[in-house]
Protein backbone atom coordinates (compact mmCIF):
# COMPACT_ATOMS: atom_id res chain seq x y z
CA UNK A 1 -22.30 -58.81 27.20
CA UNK A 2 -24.49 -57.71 26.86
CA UNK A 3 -29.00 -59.47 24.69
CA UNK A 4 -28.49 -58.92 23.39
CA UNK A 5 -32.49 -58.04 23.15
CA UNK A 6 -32.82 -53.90 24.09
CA UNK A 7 -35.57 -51.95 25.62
CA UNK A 8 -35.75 -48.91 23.29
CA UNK A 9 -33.10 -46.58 24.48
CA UNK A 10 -34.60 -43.90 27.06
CA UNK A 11 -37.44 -46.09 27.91
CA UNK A 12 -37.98 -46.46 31.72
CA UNK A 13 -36.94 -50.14 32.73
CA UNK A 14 -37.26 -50.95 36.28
CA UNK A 15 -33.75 -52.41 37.31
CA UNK A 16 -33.86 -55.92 39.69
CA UNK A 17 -34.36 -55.21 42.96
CA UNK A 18 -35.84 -51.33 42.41
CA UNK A 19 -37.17 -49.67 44.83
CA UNK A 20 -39.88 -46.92 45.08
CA UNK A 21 -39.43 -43.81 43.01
CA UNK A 22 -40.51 -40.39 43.97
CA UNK A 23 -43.71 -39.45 42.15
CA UNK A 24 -45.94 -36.14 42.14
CA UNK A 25 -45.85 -33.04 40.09
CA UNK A 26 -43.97 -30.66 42.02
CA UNK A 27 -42.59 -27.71 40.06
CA UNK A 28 -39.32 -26.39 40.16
CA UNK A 29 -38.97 -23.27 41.92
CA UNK A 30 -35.87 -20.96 40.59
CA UNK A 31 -35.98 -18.98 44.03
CA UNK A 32 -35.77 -22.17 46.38
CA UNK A 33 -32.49 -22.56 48.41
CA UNK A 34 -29.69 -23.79 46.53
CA UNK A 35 -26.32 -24.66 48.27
CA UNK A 36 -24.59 -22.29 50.79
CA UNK A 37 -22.61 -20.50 47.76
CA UNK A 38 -26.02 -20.42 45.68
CA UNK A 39 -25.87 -23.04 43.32
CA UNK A 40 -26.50 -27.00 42.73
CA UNK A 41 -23.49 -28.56 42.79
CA UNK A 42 -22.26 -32.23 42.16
CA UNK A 43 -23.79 -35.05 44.62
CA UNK A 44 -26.99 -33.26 45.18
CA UNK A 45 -29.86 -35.48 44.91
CA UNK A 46 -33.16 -34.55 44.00
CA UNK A 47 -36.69 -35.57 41.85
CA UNK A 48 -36.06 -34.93 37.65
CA UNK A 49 -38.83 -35.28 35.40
CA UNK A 50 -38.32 -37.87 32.61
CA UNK A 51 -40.70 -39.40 30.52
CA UNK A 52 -41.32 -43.06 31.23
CA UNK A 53 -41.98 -46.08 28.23
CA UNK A 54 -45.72 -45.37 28.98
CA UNK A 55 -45.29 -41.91 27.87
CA UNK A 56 -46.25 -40.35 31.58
CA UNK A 57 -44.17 -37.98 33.43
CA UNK A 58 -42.50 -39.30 36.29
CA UNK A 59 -40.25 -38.10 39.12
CA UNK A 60 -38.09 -40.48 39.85
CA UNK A 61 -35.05 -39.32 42.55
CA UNK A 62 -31.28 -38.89 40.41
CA UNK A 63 -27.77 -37.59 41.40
CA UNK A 64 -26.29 -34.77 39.72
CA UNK A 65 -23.24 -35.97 38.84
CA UNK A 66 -21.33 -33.60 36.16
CA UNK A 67 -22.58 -29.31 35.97
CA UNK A 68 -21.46 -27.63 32.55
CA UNK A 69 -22.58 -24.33 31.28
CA UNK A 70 -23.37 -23.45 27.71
CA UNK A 71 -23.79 -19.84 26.59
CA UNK A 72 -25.01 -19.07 29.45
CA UNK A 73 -27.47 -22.23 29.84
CA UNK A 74 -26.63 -24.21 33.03
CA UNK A 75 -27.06 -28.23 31.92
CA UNK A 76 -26.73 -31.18 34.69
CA UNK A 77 -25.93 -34.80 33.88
CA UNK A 78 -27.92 -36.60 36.35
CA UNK A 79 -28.07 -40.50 36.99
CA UNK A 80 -31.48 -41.68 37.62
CA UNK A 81 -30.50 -44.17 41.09
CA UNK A 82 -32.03 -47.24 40.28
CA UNK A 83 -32.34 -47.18 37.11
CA UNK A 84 -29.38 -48.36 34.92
CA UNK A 85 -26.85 -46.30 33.62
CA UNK A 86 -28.20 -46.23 30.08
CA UNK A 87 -30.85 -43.68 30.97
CA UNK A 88 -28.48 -40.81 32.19
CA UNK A 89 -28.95 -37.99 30.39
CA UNK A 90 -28.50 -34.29 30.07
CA UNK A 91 -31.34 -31.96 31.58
CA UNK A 92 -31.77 -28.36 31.82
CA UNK A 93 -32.91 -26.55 35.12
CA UNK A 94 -36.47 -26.61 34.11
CA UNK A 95 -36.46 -30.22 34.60
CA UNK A 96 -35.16 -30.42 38.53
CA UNK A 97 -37.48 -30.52 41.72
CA UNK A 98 -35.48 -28.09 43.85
CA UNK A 99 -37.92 -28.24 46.81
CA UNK A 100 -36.37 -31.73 47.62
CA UNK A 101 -33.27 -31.15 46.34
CA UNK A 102 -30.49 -33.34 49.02
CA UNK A 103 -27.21 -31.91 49.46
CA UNK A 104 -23.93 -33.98 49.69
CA UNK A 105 -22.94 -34.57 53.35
CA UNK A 106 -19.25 -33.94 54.45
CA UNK A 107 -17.04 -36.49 53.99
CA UNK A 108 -16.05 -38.16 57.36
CA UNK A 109 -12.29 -38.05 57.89
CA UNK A 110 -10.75 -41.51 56.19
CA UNK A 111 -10.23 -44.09 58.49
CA UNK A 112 -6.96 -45.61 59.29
CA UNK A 113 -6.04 -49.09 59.94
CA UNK A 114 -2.64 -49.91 60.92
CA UNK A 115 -1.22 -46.60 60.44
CA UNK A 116 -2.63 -46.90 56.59
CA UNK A 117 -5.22 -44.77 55.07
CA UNK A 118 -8.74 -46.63 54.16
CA UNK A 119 -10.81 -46.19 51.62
CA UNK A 120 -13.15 -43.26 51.85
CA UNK A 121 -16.82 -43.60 52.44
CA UNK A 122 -18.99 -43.69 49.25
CA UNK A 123 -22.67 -41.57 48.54
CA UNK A 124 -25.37 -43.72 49.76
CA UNK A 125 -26.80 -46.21 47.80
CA UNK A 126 -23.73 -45.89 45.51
CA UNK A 127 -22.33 -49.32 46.57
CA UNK A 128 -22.86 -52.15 44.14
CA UNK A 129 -25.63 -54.41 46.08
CA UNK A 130 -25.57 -57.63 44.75
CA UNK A 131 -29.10 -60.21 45.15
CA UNK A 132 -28.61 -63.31 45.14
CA UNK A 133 -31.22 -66.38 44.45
CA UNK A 134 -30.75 -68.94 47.47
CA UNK A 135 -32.63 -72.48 47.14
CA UNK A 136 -34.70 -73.08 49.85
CA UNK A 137 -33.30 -75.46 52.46
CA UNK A 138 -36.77 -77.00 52.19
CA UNK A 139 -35.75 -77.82 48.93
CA UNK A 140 -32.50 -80.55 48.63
CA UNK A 141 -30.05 -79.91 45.81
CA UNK A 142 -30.53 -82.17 43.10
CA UNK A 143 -27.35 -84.28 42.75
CA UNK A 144 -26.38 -85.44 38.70
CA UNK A 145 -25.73 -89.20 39.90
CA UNK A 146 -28.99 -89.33 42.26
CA UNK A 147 -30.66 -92.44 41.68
CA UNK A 148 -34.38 -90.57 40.83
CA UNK A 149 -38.22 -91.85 39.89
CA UNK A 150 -41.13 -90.05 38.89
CA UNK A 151 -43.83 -88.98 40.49
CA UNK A 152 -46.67 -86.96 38.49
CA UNK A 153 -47.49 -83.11 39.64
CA UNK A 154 -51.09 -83.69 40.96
CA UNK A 155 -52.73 -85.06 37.42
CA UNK A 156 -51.78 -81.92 35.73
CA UNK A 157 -48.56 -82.86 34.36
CA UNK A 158 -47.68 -83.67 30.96
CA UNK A 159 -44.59 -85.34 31.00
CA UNK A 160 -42.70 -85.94 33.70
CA UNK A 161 -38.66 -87.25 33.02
CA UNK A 162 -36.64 -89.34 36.30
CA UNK A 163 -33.23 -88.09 36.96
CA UNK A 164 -30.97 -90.82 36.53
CA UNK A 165 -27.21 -91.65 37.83
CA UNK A 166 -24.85 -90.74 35.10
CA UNK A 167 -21.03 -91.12 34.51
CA UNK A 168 -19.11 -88.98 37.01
CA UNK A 169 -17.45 -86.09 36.29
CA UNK A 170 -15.97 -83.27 38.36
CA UNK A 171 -17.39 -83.01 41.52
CA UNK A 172 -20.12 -80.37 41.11
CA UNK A 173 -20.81 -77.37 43.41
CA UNK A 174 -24.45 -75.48 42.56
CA UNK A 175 -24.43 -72.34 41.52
CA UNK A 176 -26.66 -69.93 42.55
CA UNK A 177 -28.69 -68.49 40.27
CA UNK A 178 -27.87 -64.84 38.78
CA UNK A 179 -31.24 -62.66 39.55
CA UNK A 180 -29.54 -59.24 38.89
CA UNK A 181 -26.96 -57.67 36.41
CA UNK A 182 -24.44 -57.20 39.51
CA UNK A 183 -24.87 -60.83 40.88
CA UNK A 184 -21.65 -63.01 40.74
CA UNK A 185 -22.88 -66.76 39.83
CA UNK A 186 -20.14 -68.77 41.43
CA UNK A 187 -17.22 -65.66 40.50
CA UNK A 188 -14.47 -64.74 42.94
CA UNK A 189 -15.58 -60.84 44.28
CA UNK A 190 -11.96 -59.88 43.36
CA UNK A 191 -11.63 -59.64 39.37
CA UNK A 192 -9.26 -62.55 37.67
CA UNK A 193 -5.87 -60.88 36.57
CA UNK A 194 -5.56 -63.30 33.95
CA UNK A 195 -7.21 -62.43 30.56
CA UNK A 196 -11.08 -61.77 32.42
CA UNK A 197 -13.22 -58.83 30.86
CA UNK A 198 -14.84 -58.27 34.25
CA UNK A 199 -15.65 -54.61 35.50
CA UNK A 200 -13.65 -54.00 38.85
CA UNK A 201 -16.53 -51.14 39.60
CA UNK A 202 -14.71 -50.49 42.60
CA UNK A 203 -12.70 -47.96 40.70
CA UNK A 204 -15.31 -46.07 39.01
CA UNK A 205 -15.01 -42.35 38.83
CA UNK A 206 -16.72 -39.81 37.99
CA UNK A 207 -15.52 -39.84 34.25
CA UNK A 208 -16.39 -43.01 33.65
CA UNK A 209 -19.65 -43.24 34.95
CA UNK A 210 -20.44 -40.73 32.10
CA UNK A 211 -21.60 -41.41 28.52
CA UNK A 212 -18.31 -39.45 26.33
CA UNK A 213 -19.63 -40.00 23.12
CA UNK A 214 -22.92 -38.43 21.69
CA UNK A 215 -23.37 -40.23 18.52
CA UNK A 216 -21.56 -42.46 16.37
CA UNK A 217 -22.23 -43.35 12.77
CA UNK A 218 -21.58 -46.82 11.86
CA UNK A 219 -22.85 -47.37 8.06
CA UNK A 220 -26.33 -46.80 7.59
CA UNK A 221 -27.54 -46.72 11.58
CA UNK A 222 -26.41 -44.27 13.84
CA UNK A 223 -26.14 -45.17 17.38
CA UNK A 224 -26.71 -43.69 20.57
CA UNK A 225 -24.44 -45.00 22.89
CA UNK A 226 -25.18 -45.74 27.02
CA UNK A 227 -22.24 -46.26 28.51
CA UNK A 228 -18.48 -44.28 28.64
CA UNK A 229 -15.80 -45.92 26.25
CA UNK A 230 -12.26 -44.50 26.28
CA UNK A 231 -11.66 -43.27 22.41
CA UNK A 232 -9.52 -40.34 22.05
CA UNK A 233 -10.62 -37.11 24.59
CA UNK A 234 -10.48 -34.95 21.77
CA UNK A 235 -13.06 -36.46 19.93
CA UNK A 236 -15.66 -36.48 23.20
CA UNK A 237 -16.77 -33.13 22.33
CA UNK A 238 -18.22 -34.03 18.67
CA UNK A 239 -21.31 -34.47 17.82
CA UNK A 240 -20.61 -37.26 15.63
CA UNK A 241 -18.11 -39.71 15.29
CA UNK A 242 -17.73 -41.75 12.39
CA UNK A 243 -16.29 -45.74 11.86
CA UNK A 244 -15.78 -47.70 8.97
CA UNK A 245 -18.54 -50.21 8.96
CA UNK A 246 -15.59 -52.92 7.61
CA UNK A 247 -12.49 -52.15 9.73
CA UNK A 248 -14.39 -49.85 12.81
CA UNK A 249 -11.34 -46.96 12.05
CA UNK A 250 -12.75 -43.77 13.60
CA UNK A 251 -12.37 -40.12 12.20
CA UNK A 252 -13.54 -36.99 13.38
CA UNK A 253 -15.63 -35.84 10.44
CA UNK A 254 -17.46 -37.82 7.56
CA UNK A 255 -14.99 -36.11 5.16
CA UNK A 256 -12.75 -38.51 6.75
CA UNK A 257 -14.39 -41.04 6.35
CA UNK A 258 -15.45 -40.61 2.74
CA UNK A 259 -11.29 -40.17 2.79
CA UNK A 260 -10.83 -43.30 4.21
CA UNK A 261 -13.40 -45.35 2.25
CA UNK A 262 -11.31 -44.68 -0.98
CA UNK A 263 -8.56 -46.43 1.00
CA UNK A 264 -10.13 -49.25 3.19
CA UNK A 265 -10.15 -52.40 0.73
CA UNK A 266 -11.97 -54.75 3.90
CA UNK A 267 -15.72 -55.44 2.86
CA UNK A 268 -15.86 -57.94 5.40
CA UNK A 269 -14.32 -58.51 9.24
CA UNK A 270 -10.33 -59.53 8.94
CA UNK A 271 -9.95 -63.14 9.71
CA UNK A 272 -11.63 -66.30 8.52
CA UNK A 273 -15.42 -67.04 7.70
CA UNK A 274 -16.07 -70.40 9.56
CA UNK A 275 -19.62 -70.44 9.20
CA UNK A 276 -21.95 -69.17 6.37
CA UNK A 277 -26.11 -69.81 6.05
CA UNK A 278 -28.42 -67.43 4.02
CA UNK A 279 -27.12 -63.87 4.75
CA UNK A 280 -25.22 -64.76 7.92
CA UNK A 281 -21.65 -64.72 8.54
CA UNK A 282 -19.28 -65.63 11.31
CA UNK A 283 -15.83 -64.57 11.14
CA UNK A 284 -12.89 -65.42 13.41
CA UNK A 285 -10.65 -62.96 14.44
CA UNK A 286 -7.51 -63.70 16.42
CA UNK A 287 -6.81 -60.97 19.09
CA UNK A 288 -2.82 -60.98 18.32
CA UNK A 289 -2.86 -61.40 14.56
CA UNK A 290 -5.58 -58.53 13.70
CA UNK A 291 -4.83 -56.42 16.98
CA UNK A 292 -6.27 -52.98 15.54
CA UNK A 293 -9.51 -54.32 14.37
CA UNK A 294 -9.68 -55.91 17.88
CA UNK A 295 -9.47 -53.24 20.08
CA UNK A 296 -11.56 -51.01 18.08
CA UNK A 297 -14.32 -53.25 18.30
CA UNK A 298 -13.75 -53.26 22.05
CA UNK A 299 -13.85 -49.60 21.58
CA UNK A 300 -16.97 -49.94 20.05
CA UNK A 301 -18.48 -52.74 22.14
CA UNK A 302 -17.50 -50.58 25.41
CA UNK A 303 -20.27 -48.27 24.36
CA UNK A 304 -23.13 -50.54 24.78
CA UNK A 305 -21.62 -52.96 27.61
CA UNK A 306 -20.69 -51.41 31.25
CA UNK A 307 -20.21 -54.18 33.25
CA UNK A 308 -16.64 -55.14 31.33
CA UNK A 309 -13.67 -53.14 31.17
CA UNK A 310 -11.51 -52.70 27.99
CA UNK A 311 -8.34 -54.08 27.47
CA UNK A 312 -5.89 -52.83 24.71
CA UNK A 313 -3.86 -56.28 25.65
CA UNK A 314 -5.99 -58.28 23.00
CA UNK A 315 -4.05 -61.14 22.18
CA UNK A 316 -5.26 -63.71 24.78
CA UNK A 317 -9.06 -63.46 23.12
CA UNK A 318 -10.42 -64.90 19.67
CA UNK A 319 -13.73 -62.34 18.82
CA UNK A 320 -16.54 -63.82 16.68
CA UNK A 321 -18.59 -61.58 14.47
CA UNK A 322 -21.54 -61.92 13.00
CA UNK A 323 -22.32 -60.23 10.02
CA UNK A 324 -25.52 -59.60 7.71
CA UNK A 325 -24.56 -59.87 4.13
CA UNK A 326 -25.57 -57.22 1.21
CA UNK A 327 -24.60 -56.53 -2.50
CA UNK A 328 -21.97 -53.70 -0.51
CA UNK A 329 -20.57 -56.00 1.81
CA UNK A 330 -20.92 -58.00 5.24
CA UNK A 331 -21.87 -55.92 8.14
CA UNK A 332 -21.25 -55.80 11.71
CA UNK A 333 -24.35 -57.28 13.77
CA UNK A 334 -22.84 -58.40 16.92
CA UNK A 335 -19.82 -60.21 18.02
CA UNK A 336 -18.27 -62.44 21.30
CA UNK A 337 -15.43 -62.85 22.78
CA UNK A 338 -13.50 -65.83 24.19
CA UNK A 339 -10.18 -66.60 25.71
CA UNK A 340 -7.74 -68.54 23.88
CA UNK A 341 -7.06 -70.21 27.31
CA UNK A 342 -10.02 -70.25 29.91
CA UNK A 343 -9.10 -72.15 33.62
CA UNK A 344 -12.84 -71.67 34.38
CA UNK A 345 -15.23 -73.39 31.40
CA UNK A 346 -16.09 -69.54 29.91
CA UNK A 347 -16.79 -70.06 26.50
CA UNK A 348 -17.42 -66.13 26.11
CA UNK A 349 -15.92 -63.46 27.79
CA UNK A 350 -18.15 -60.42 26.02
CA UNK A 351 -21.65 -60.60 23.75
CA UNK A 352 -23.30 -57.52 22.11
CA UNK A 353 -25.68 -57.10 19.60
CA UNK A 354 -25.42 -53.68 18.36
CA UNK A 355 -28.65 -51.75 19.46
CA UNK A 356 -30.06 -51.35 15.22
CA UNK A 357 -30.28 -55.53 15.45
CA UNK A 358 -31.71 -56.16 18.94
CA UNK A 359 -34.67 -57.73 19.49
CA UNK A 360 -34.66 -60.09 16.10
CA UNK A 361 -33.46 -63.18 17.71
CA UNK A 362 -29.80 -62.28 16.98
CA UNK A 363 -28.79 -62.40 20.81
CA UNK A 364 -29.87 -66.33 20.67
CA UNK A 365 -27.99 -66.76 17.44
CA UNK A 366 -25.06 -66.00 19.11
CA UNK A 367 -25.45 -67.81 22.33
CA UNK A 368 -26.05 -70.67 19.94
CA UNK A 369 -23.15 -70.34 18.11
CA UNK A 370 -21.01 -70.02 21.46
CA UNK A 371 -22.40 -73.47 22.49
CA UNK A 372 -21.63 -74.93 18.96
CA UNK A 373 -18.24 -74.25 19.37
CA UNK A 374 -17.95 -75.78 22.79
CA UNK A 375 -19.55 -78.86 20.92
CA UNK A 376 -17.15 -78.91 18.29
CA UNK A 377 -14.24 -78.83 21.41
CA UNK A 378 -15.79 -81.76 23.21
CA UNK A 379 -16.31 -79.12 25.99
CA UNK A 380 -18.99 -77.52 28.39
CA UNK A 381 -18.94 -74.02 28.45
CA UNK A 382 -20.45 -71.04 30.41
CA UNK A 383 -20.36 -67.25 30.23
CA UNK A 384 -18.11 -64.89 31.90
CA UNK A 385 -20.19 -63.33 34.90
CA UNK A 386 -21.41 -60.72 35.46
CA UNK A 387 -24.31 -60.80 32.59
CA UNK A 388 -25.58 -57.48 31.95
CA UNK A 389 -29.31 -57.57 32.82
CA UNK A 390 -30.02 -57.75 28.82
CA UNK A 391 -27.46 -60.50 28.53
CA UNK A 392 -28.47 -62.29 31.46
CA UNK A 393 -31.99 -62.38 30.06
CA UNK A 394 -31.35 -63.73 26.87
CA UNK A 395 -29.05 -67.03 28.14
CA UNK A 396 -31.72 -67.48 30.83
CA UNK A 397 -34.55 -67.82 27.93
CA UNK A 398 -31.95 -69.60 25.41
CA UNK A 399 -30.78 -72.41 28.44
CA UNK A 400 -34.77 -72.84 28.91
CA UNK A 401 -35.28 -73.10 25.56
CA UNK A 402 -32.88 -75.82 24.83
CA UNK A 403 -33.41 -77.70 28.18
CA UNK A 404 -36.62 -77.89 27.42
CA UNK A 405 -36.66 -78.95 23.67
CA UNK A 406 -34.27 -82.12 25.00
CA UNK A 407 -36.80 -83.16 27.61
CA UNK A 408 -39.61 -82.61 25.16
CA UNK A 409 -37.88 -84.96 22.44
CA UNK A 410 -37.30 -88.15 25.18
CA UNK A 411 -39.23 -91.13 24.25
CA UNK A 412 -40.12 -93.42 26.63
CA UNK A 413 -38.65 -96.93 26.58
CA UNK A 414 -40.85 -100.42 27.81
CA UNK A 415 -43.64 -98.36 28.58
CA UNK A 416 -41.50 -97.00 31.29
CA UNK A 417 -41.49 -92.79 31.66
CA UNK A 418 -38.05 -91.76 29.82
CA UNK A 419 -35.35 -91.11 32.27
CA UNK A 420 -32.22 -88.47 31.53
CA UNK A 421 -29.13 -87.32 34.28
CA UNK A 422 -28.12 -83.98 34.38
CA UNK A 423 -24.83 -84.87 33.56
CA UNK A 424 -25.95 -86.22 29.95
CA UNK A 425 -27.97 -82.76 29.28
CA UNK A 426 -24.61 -81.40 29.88
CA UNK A 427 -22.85 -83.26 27.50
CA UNK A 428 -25.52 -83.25 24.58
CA UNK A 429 -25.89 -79.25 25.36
CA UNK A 430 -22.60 -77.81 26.20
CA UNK A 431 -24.47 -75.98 28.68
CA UNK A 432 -22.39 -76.48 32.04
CA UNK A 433 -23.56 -78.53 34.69
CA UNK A 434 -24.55 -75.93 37.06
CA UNK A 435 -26.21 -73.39 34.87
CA UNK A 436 -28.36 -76.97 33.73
CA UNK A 437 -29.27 -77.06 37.57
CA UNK A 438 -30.29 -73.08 38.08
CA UNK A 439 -32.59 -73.46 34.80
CA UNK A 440 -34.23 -76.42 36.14
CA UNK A 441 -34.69 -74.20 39.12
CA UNK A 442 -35.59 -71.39 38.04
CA UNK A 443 -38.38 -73.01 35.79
CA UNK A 444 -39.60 -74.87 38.80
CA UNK A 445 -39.08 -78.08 36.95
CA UNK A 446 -37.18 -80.31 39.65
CA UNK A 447 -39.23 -81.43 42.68
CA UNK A 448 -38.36 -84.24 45.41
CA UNK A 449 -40.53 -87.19 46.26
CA UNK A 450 -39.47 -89.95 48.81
CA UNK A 451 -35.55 -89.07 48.31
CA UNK A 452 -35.93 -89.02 44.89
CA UNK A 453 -35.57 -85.92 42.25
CA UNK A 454 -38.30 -85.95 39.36
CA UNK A 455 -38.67 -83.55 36.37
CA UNK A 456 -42.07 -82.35 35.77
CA UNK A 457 -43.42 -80.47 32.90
CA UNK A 458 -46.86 -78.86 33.08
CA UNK A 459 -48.97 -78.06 30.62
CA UNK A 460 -48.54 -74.43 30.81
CA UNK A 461 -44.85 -75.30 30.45
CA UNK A 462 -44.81 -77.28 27.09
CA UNK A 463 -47.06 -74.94 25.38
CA UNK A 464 -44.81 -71.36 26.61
CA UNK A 465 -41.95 -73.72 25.21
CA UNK A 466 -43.85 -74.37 22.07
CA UNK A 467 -45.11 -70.93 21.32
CA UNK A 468 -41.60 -69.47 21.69
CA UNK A 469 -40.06 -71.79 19.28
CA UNK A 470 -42.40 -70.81 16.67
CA UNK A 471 -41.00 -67.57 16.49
CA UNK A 472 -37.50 -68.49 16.93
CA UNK A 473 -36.56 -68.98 13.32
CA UNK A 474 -33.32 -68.36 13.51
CA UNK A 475 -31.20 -71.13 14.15
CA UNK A 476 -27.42 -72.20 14.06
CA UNK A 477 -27.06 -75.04 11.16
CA UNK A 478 -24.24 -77.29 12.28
CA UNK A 479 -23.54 -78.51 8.99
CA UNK A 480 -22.46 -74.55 7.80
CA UNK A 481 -19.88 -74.85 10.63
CA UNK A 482 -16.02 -75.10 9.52
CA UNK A 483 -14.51 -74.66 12.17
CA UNK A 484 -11.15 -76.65 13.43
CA UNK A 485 -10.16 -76.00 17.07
CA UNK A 486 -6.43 -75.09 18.18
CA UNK A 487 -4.60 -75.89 21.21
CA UNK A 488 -3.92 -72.70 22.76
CA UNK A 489 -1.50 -74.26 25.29
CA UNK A 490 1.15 -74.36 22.97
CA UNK A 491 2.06 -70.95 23.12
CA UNK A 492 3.16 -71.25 19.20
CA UNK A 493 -0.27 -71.07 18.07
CA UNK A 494 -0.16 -67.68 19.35
């Protein structure tokens, strides 16, 4: 779940909630004190030079967290703290700061409670911190069936919409809104044991917090991947790995793949094609029926996505891909996931675009599509949590988007100013109640006036909306849609 929409991979993106990063040119110094037996060893902190997306040299502080040697050459895999995982790398010693280097303290002896042994205690900083966006208690929380008028933002507003009673629904609890790619919208802390994709980072080791795979080569594109994904160990040491662009099958050399191409017949996903506009495909693929294609494109999808965790168990998911389609074939763009069964309104579980289609308005595509579906079910739908920070910025700018293209198409009735409830955004959206509420928050748009919620949009408002929909040209087409949903609590659909 990842955008969807990429920074270029390496550049230096500031995580939420960053702090300071150590700056300055110092120089490494080969005869500075190392550790007691001479040597840097894992958990040492200390300043690494990296190039930033400005193209300046910067210092910022990292862990070592792996050591391997290489005729001869000592390399360290260092994790850049505060900065996300994508931008580990490799370095040589040329590239550490050992004036400031910090050594790993002792570990404390592991508490007990009741006899039992704890957990022990972590590096610093190495917890998961989690930020989360409170409304102000200045600030009442905008109820769905609130009788509302509307009262103008100081002459500058353009429109301004009443919230209106609706129909009630469930009762509705507000959820806060996501500001980081570890925040937990309205989750449980403990990951669901049902068919959830959710990370449990709790159990993150030092394998896993390591990028296996160098390079894979997936048709024409070959990716560089930023995260660990559990293929086969004995094909972490290649420098390539290769997958069938059709049926993602890995081999070890492109021999084997050129082996395998004279045997793959699949010039498209397995499954059905349910929607089809121009060169764009959607294909559904049941988790149980095509199990091998499944859980290599979790394989795959692993890769690019670290805040899920893979599960070989694939038959409680349906995985739409989206392909691009060429006089060889359809190819693999991006994909989501969804559970046949969700207790909890997700309408998608995982969401990638692979890295060669980012930033092309793909990531909204399928966000789109997602919410098309739930249409097409008569339900409201939201996204598994936690949203990657890419992810979380694309449904953020897609729930604005189509929030505000509804208020910005109400016409007013009798002269009066047009009036819309939260509740009937919902329904004409799909978009669930409560992520309705945190948009309308986070865009400032919801203010209170004599017990009464108003929606005002400024100027500056309308004409960010209108700028970004003239570049959003790709759109879902309902009309391409053939798509017939199942009831997946009759377990012999499965």
């Amino acid at each position: 779940m990842a955008e969807v929409v990429s920074p270029v991979p390496g550049a230096g993106r500031r995580e939420p909630g960053e702090v300071g990063r150590a700056r300055g040119p110092p120089v490494a110094d080969p005869g500075a004190p190392l550790s007691p037996q001479g040597e840097i060893i894992e958990g040492c902190r200390l300043p690494v030079l990296r190039r930033n997306q400005d193209n300046e040299d910067e210092w910022p502080l990292a862990e070592i967290l792996s050591v391997k040697d290489i005729s001869g050459r000592k390399l360290f895999y260092v994790h850049y703290i505060d900065f996300n995982k994508r931008l580990d790398e490799w370095v040589t010693h040329e590239r550490l700061d050992l004036k400031k280097i910090q050594f790993p303290k002792k570990e404390a002896k592991t508490p007990t409670k009741n006899g039992l042994p704890g957990s022990r205690p972590g590096s610093p900083e190495r917890e998961v911190k989690r930020k989360v966006e409170v409304v102000s208690p200045a600030t009442p929380v905008p109820n769905e069936t609130a009788p509302a008028s509307v009262f103008p933002q100081n002459g500058s507003a353009r429109r301004a919409v009443a919230a209106q009673p609706g129909r009630k629904r469930k009762s509705n609890c507000l959820g806060t809104d996501e500001d980081s790619q570890d925040s937990s919208d309205g989750i449980p802390s403990a990951p669901r044991m049902t068919g959830s994709l959710v990370s449990d980072r709790s159990h993150d080791d030092i394998v896993t917090r390591m990028k296996n795979i160098e390079c894979i080569e997936l048709g024409r594109h070959r990716l560089k991947p930023w995260y660990f994904s559990p293929y086969p160990q004995e094909l972490t040491p290649l420098p390539v790995l290769y997958l069938c662009e059709f049926c993602l099958k890995y081999g070890r050399s492109l021999k084997c793949l050129q082996r395998h191409l004279t045997k793959c017949d699949l010039r498209h996903p397995p499954g059905n094609e349910i929607y089809r506009k121009g060169t764009i495909s959607f294909f559904e693929i049941d988790g149980r029926k095509n199990k091998s294609y499944s859980q290599n494109l979790c394989l795959l999808a692993k890769c690019f996505l670290d805040h899920k965790t893979l599960y070989y168990d694939t038959d409680p998911f349906l995985f739409y891909v989206m392909t691009e389609y060429d006089c060889k074939g359809f190819h693999i763009v991006g994909y989501f996931s969804k559970e046949k069964e969700s207790t909890e309104d997700y309408n998608v579980a995982c969401i990638l675009t692979l890295p060669p289609y980012q930033r092309r308005g793909y990531g909204k595509l399928l966000i789109e599509f997602s919410y098309e579906l739930s249409k097409v079910e008569g339900k409201t739908g939201t996204p598994e949590k936690p949203l990657s920070d890419l992810g979380l910025l694309s449904y953020r700018s897609y729930w604005s988007q189509t929030i505000l293209e509804i208020l910005m198409g109400l016409k007013s009735e009798s002269g009066e100013r047009p009036q819309i409830t939260i509740n009937e955004i919902s329904e004409i959206t799909s978009i669930k109640k409560e992520d309705v509420i945190s948009t309308l928050q986070y865009l400032n748009l919801i203010n209170y006036y004599k017990g009464q919620y108003i929606l005002t949009l400024s100027e500056d408002i309308v004409d960010g909306h209108e700028r970004a929909m003239l570049k959003r040209l790709l759109r879902i087409d309902s009309k391409c849609l053939h798509f017939t949903p199942k009831d997946w609590s009759k377990r012999g659909k499965w």
